[in-house]
Each structure stands twice: as C-alpha cells, then as structure tokens.
N, C-alpha and C. Protein backbone atom coordinates (compact mmCIF):
# COMPACT_ATOMS: atom_id res chain seq x y z
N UNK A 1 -34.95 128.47 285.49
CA UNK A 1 -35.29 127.35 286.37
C UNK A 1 -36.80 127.29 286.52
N UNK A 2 -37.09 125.83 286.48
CA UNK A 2 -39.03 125.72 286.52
C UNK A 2 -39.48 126.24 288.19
N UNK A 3 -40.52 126.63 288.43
CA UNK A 3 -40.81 126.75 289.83
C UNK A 3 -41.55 125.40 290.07
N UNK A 4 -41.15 124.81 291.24
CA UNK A 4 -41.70 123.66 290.92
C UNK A 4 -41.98 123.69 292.39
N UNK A 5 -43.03 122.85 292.87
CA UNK A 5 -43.37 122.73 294.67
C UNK A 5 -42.88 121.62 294.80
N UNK A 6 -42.27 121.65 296.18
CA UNK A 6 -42.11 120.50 296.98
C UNK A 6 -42.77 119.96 297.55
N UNK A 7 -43.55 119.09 297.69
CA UNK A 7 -44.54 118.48 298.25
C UNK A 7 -44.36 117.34 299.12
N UNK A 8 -44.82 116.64 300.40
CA UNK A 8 -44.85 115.33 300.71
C UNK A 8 -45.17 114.10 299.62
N UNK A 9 -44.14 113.48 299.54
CA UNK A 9 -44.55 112.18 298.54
C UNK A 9 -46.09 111.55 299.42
N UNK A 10 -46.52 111.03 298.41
CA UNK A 10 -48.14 110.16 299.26
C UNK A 10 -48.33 109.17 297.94
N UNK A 11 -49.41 108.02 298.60
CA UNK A 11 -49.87 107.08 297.74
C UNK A 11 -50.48 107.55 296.43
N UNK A 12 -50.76 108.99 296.33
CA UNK A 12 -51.70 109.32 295.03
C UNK A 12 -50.98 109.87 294.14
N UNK A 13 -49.55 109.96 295.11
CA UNK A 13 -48.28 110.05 293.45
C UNK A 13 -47.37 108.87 293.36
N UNK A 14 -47.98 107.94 293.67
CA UNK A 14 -46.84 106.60 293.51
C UNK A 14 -47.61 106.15 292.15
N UNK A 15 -48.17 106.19 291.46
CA UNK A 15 -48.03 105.91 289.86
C UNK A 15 -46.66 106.58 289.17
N UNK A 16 -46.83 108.12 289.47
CA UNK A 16 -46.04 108.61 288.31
C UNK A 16 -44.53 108.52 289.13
N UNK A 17 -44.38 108.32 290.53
CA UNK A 17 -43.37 108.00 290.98
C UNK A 17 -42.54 106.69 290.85
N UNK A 18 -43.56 105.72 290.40
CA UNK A 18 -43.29 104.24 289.97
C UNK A 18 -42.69 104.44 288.20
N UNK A 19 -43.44 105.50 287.61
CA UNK A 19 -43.47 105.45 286.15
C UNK A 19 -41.76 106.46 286.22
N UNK A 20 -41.32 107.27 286.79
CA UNK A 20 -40.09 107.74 287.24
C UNK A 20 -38.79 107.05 287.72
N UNK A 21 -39.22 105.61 288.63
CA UNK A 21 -38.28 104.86 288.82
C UNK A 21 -38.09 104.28 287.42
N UNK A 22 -39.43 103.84 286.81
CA UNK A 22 -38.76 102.85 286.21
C UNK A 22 -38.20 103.69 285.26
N UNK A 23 -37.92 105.00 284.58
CA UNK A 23 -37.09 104.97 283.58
C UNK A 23 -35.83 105.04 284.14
N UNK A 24 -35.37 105.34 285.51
CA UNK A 24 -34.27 105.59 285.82
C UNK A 24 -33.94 104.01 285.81
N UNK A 25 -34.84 103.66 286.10
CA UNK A 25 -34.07 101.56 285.70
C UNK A 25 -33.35 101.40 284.22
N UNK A 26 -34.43 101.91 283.32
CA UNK A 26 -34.17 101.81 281.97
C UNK A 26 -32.73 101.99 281.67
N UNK A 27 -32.08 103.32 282.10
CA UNK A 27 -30.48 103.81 281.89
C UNK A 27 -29.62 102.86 282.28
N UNK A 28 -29.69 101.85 283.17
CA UNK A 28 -29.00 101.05 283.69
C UNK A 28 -28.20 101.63 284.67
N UNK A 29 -28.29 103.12 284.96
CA UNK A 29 -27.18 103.53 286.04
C UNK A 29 -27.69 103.78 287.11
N UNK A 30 -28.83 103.41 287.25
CA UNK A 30 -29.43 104.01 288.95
C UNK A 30 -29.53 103.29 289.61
N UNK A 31 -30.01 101.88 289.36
CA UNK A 31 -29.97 101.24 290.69
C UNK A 31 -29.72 99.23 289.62
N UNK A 32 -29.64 98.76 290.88
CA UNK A 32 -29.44 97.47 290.68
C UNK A 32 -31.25 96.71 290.13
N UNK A 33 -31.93 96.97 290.86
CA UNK A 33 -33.24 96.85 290.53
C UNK A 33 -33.79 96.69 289.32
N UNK A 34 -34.38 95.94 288.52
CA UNK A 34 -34.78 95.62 287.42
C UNK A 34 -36.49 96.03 286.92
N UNK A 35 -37.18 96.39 288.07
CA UNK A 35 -39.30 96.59 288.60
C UNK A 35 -39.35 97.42 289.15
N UNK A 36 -40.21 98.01 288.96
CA UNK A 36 -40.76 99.11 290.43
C UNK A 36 -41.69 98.33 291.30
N UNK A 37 -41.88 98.41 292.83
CA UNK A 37 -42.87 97.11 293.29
C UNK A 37 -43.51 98.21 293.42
N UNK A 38 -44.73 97.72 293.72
CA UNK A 38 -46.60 97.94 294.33
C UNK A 38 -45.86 99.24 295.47
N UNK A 39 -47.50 99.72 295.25
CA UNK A 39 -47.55 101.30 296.63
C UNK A 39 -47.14 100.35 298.00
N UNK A 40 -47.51 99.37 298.40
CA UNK A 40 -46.62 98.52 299.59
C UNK A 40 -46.06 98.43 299.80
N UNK A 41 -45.09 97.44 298.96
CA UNK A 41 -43.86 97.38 299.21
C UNK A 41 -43.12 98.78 299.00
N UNK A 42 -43.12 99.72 298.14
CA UNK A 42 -42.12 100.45 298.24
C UNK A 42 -42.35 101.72 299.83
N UNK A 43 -43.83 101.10 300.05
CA UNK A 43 -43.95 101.93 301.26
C UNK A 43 -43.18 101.38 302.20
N UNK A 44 -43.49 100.30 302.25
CA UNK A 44 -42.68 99.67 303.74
C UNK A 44 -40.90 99.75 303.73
N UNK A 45 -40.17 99.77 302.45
CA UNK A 45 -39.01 100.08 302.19
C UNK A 45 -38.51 101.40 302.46
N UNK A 46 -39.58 102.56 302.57
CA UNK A 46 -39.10 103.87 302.85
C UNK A 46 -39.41 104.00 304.31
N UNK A 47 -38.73 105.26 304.60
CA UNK A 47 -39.00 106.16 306.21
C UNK A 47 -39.93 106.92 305.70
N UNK A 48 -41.11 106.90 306.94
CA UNK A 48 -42.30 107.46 306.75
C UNK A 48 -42.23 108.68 307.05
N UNK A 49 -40.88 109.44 306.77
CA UNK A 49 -41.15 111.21 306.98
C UNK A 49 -39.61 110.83 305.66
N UNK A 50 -39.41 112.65 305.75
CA UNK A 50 -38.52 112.29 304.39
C UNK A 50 -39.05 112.38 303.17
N UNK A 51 -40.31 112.38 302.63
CA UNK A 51 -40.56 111.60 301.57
C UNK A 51 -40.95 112.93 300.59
N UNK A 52 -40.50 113.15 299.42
CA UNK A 52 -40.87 114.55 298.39
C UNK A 52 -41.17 114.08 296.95
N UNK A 53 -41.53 114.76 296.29
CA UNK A 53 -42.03 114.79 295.32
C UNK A 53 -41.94 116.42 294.30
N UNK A 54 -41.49 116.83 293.72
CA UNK A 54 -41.24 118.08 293.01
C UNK A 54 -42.17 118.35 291.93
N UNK A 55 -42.93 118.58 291.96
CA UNK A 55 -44.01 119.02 291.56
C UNK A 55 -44.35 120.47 290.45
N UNK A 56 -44.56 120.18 288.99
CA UNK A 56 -44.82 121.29 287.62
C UNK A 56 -45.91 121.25 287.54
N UNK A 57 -47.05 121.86 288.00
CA UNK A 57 -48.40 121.89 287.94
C UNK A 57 -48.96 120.57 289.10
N UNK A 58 -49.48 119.70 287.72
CA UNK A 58 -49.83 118.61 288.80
C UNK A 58 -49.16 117.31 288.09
N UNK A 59 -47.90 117.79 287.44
CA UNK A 59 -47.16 116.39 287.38
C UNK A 59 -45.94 116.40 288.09
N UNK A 60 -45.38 114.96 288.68
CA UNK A 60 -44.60 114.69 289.34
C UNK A 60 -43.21 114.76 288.16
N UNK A 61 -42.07 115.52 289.02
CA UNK A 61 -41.16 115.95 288.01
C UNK A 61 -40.08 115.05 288.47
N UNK A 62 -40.26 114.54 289.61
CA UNK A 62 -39.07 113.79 290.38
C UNK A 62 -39.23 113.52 292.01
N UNK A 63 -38.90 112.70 292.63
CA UNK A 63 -38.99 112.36 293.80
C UNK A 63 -37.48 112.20 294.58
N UNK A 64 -37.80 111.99 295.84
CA UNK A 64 -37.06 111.87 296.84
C UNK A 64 -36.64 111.09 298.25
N UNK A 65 -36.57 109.92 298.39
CA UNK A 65 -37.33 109.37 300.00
C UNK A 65 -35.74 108.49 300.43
N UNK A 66 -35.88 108.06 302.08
CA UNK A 66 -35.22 107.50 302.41
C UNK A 66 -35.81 106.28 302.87
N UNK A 67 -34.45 105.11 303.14
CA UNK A 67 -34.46 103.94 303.81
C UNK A 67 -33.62 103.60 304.68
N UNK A 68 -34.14 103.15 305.62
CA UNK A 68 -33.33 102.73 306.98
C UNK A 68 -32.45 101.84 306.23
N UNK A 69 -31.10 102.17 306.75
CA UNK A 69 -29.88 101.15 306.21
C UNK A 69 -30.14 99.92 307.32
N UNK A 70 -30.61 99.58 308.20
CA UNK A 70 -30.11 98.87 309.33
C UNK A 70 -31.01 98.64 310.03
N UNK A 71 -32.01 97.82 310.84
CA UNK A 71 -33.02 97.43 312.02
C UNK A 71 -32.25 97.45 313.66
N UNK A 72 -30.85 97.57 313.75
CA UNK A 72 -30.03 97.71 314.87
C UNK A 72 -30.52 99.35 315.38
N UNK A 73 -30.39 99.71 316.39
CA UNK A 73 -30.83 101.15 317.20
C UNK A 73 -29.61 101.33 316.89
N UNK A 74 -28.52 101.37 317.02
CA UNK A 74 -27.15 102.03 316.72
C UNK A 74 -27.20 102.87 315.57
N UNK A 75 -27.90 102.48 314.45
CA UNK A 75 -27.79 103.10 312.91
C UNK A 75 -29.38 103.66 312.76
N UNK A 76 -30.23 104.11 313.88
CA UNK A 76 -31.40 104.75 313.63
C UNK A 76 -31.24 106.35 312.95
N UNK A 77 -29.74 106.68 313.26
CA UNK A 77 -29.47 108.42 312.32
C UNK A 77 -28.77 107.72 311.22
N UNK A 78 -28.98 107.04 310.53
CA UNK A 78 -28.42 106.37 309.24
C UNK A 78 -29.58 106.19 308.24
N UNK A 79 -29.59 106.81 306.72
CA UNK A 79 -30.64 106.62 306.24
C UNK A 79 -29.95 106.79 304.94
N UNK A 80 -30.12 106.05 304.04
CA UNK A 80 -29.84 105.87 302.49
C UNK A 80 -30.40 106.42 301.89
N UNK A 81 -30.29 107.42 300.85
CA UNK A 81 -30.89 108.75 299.75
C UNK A 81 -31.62 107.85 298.78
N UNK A 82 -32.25 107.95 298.03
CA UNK A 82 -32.81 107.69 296.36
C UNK A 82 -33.36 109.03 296.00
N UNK A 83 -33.28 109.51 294.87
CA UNK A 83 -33.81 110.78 293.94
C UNK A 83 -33.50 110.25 292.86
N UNK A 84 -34.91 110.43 292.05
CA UNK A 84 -34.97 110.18 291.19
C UNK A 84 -35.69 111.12 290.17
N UNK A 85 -35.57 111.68 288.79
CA UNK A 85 -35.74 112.71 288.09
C UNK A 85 -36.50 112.00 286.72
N UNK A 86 -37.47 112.36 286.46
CA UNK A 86 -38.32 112.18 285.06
C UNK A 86 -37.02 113.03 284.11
N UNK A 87 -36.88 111.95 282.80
CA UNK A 87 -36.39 111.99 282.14
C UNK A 87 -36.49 113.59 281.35
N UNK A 88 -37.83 114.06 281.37
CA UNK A 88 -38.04 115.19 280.77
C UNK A 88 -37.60 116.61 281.54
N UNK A 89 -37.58 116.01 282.62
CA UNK A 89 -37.13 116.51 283.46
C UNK A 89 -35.60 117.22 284.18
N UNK A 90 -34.47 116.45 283.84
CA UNK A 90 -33.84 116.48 283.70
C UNK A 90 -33.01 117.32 283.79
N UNK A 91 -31.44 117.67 284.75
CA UNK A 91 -30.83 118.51 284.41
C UNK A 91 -30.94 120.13 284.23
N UNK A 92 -32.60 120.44 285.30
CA UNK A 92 -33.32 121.86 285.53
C UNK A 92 -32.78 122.57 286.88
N UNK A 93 -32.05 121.56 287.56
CA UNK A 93 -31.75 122.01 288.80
C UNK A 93 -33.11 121.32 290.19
N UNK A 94 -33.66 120.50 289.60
CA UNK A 94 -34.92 119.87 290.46
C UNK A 94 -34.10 119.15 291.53
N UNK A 95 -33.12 117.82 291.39
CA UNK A 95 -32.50 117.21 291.83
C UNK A 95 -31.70 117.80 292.89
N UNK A 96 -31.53 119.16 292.84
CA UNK A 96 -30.37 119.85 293.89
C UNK A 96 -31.79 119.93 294.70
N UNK A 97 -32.76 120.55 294.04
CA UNK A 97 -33.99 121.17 295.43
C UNK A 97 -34.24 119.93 296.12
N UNK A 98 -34.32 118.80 295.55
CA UNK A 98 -35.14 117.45 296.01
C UNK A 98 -34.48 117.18 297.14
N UNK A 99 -33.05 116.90 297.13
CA UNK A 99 -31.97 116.81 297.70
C UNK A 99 -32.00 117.64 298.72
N UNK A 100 -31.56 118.90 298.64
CA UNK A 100 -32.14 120.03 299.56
C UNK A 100 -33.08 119.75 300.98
N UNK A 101 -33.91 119.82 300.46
CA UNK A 101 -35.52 119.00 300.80
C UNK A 101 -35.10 118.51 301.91
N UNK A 102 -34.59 116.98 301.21
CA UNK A 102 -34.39 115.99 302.01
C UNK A 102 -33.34 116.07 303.15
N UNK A 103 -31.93 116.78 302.93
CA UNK A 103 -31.46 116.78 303.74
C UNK A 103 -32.23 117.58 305.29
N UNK A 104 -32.43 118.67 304.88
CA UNK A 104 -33.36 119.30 305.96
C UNK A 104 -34.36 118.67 306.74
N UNK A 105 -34.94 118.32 305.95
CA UNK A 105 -36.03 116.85 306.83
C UNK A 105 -35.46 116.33 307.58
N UNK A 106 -34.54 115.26 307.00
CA UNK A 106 -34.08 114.12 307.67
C UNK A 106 -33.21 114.64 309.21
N UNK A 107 -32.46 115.93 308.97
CA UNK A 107 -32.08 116.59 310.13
C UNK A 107 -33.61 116.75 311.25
N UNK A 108 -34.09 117.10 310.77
CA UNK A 108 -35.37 117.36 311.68
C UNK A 108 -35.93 116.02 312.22
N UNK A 109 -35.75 115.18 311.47
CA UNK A 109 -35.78 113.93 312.09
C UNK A 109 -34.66 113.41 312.54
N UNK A 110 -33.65 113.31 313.10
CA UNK A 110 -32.81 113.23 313.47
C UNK A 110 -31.36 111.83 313.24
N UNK A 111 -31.96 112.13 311.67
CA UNK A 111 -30.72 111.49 311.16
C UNK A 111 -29.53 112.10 311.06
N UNK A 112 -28.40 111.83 311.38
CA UNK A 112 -27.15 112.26 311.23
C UNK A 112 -26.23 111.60 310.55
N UNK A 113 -26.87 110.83 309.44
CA UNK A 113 -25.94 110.40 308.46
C UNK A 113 -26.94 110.00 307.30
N UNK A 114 -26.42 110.39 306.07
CA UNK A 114 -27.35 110.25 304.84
C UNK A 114 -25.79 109.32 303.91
N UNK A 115 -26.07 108.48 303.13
CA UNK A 115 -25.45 107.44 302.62
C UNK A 115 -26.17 107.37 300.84
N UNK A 116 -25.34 106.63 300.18
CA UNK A 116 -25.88 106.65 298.67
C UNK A 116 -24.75 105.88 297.83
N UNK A 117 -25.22 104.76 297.54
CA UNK A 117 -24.35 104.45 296.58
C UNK A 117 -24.90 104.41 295.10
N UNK A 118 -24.18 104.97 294.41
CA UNK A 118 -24.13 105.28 293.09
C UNK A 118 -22.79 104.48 292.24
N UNK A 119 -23.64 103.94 291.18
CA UNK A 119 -22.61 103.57 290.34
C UNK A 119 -21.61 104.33 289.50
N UNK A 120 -20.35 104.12 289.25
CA UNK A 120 -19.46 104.87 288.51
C UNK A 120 -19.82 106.18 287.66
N UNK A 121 -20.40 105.23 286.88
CA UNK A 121 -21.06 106.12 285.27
C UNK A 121 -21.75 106.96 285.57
N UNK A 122 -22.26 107.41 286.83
CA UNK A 122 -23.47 107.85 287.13
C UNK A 122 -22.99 109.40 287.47
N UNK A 123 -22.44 109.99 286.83
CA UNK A 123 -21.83 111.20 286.82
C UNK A 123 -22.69 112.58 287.26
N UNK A 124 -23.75 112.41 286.71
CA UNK A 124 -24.64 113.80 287.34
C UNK A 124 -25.59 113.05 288.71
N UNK A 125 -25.21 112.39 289.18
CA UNK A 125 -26.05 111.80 289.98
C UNK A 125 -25.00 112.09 291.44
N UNK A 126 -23.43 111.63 290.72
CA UNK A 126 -22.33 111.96 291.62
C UNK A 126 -22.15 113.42 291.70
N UNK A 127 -22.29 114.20 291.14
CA UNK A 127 -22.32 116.19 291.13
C UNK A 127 -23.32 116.46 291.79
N UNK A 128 -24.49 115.75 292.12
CA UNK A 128 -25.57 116.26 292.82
C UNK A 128 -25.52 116.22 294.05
N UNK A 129 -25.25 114.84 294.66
CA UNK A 129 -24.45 114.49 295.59
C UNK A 129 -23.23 115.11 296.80
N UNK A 130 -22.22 115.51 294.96
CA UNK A 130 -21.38 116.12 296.24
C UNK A 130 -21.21 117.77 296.47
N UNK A 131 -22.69 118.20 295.48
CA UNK A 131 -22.78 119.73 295.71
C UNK A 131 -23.36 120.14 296.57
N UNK A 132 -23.94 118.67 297.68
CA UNK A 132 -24.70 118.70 298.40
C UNK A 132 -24.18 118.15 299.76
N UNK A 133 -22.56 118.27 299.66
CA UNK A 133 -22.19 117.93 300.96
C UNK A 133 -21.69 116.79 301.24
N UNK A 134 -22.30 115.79 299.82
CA UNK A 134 -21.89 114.06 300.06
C UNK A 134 -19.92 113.78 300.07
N UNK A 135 -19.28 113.17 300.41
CA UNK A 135 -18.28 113.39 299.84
C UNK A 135 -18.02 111.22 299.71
N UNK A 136 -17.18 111.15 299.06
CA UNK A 136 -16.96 109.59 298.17
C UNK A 136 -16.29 109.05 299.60
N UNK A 137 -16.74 107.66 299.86
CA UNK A 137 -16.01 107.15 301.35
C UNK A 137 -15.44 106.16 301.06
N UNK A 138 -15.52 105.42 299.72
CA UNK A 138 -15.44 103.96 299.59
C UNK A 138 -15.58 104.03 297.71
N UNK A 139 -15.06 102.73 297.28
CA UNK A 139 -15.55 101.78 295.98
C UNK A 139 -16.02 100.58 296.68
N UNK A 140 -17.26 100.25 296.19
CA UNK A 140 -17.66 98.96 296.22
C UNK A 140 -17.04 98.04 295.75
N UNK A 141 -16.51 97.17 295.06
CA UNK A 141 -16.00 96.44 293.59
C UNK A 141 -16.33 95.27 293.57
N UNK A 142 -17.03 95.36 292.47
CA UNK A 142 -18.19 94.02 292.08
C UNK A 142 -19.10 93.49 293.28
N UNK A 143 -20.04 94.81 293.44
CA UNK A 143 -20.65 94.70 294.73
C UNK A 143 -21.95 93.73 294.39
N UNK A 144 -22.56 94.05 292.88
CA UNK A 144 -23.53 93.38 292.48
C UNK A 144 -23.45 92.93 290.89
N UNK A 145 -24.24 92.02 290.26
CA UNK A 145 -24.47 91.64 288.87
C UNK A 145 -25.45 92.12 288.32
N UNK A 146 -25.18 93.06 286.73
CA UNK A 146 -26.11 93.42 286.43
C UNK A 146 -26.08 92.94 285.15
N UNK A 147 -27.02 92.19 284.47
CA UNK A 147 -26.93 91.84 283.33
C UNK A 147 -25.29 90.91 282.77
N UNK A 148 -25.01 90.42 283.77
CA UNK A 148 -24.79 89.10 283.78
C UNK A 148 -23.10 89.69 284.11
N UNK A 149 -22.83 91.00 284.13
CA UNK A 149 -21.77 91.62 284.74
C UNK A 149 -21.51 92.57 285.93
N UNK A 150 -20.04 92.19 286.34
CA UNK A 150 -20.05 92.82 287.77
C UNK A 150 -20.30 94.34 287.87
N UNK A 151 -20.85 94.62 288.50
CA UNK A 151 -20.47 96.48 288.70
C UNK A 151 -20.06 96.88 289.89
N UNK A 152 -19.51 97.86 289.64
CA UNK A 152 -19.29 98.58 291.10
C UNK A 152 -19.68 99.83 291.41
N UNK A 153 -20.06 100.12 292.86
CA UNK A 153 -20.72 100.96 293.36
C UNK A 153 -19.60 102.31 294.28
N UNK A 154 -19.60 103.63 294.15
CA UNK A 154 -19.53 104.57 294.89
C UNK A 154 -20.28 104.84 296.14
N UNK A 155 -19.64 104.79 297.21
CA UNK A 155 -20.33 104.97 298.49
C UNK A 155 -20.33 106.68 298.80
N UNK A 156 -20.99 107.13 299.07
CA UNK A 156 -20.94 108.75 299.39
C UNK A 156 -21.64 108.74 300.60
N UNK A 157 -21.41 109.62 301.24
CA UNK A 157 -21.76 109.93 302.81
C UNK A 157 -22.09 111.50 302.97
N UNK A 158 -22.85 111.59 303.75
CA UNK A 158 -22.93 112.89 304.13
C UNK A 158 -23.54 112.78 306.18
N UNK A 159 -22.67 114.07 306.68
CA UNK A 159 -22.72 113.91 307.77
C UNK A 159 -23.00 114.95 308.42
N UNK A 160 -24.31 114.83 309.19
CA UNK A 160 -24.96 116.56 309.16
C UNK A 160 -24.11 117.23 310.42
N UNK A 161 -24.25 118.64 310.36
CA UNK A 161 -23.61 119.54 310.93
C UNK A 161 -23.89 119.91 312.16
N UNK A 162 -25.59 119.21 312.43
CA UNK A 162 -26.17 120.17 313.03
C UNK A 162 -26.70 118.51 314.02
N UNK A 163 -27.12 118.06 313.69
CA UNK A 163 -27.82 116.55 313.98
C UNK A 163 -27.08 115.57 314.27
N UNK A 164 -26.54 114.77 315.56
CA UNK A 164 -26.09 113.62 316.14
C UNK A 164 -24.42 113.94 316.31
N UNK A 165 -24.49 115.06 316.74
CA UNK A 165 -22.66 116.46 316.78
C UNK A 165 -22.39 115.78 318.43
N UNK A 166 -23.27 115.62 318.99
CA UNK A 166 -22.94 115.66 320.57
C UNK A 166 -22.99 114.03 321.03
C-alpha cells in the first residue's frame, strides 16, 4: 500500500482535482456530469469542512468532499459523498482511506447521515461504499439521461453511530 497523506482539499489542488473528476467523467460511471466547473463553482457546491485530498509526494492521488443534500434545517446532518481516484491511481486502497477521512470529519461536524448515489456498473465504487458502512436503501430507475439513455442510480446511506443517536 502507497503511504499517502491526507490532507485538507484547498484551491491550490483544484487543478489536479478538476483533472481527476474529469477522468472519472470519462468512464461514464461516476456521475451524470459531463465538465468539471471553475474553483467557484465547485466551491460553493461543497461543505466547507469535509474536504481531502490523498496525497503521493506532491501529487493529488484522489479526493474527497461533501454537499449539502438540502437548504431546509431539517437535513443540515445530511451530506452527499463524492471520491474520486486518479486513474493511476486506482484500486491501492486510497479510496477506503479517503472515505475513512471523510466519514470521521463529517461526524465531527455533525452530520449524521452520509448518502451516495452510484450507478449500477459502478462496482468498486459500490465495495467501497459498503466496506464502509454504506448499506443500498433504494434503486433510482431512470433517474437521469445519459447520452441519450436512461440510467439508474443506487442510493446508499450511511448512518453514523456516534452523531445525531439522541
């Protein structure tokens, strides 16, 4: 296994974090999304704690961050996963630490529910997931169009142990 640091994601790794989404676009199984947007927008889309980056020297090996599912106060311990892994990267065991990471954070911030939908095919994405506690709550079916066909999405949940119990 690489030793790799965990680091706070920041604006001075959103290149290679942008250059990371987009190959996970490329596969067609990660997200619905077709671009990576600007250090802005994808800032304002994330929670400003949460945020990692896995780190082999001084390249970014894979990232980690959340998004508020919801603007209602009811769903403020509700926060939607993304991890995403450089292709070269791949399949080292980074994705469990990233994950890791994140869950711990987000407890400390006091989310008590982490959410993720993943598409079918998306098989090591679903093992990462549920080695990590996620377990399957739902099928989407034909939640969105991708390339001019329906897909459907896996809902996974995870519900912390320790955070929003009382």
């Amino acid at each position: 296994m690489l030793l790799m640091k965990i680091l706070p994601l920041s604006e001075t790794h959103y290149p290679e974090v942008s250059r990371i989404y987009l190959e996970g676009i490329s596969t067609g199984q990660a997200t619905f999304e077709t671009s990576a947007p600007g250090w802005e927008v994808w800032n304002e889309g994330h929670l400003a704690h949460s945020r990692f980056v896995a780190m082999d020297d001084n390249t970014v090996a894979g990232w980690a961050a959340l998004s508020g599912v919801s603007g209602r106060c009811v769903y403020a311990g509700v926060a939607e996963v993304s991890v995403y892994i450089a292709e070269n990267y791949r399949h080292k065991g980074i994705g469990n630490r990233l994950l890791d990471e994140l869950i711990h954070s987000s407890e400390a911030f006091g989310i008590w529910t982490l959410q993720s939908g993943i598409f079918p095919e998306n098989e090591a994405s679903l093992r990462l997931h549920e080695k990590n506690g996620f377990r399957m709550i739902g099928r989407r079916e034909r939640i969105g169009k991708m390339n001019q066909m329906w897909r459907d999405t896996l809902l996974l949940e995870r519900r912390s142990k320790t955070t929003g119990i009382n």
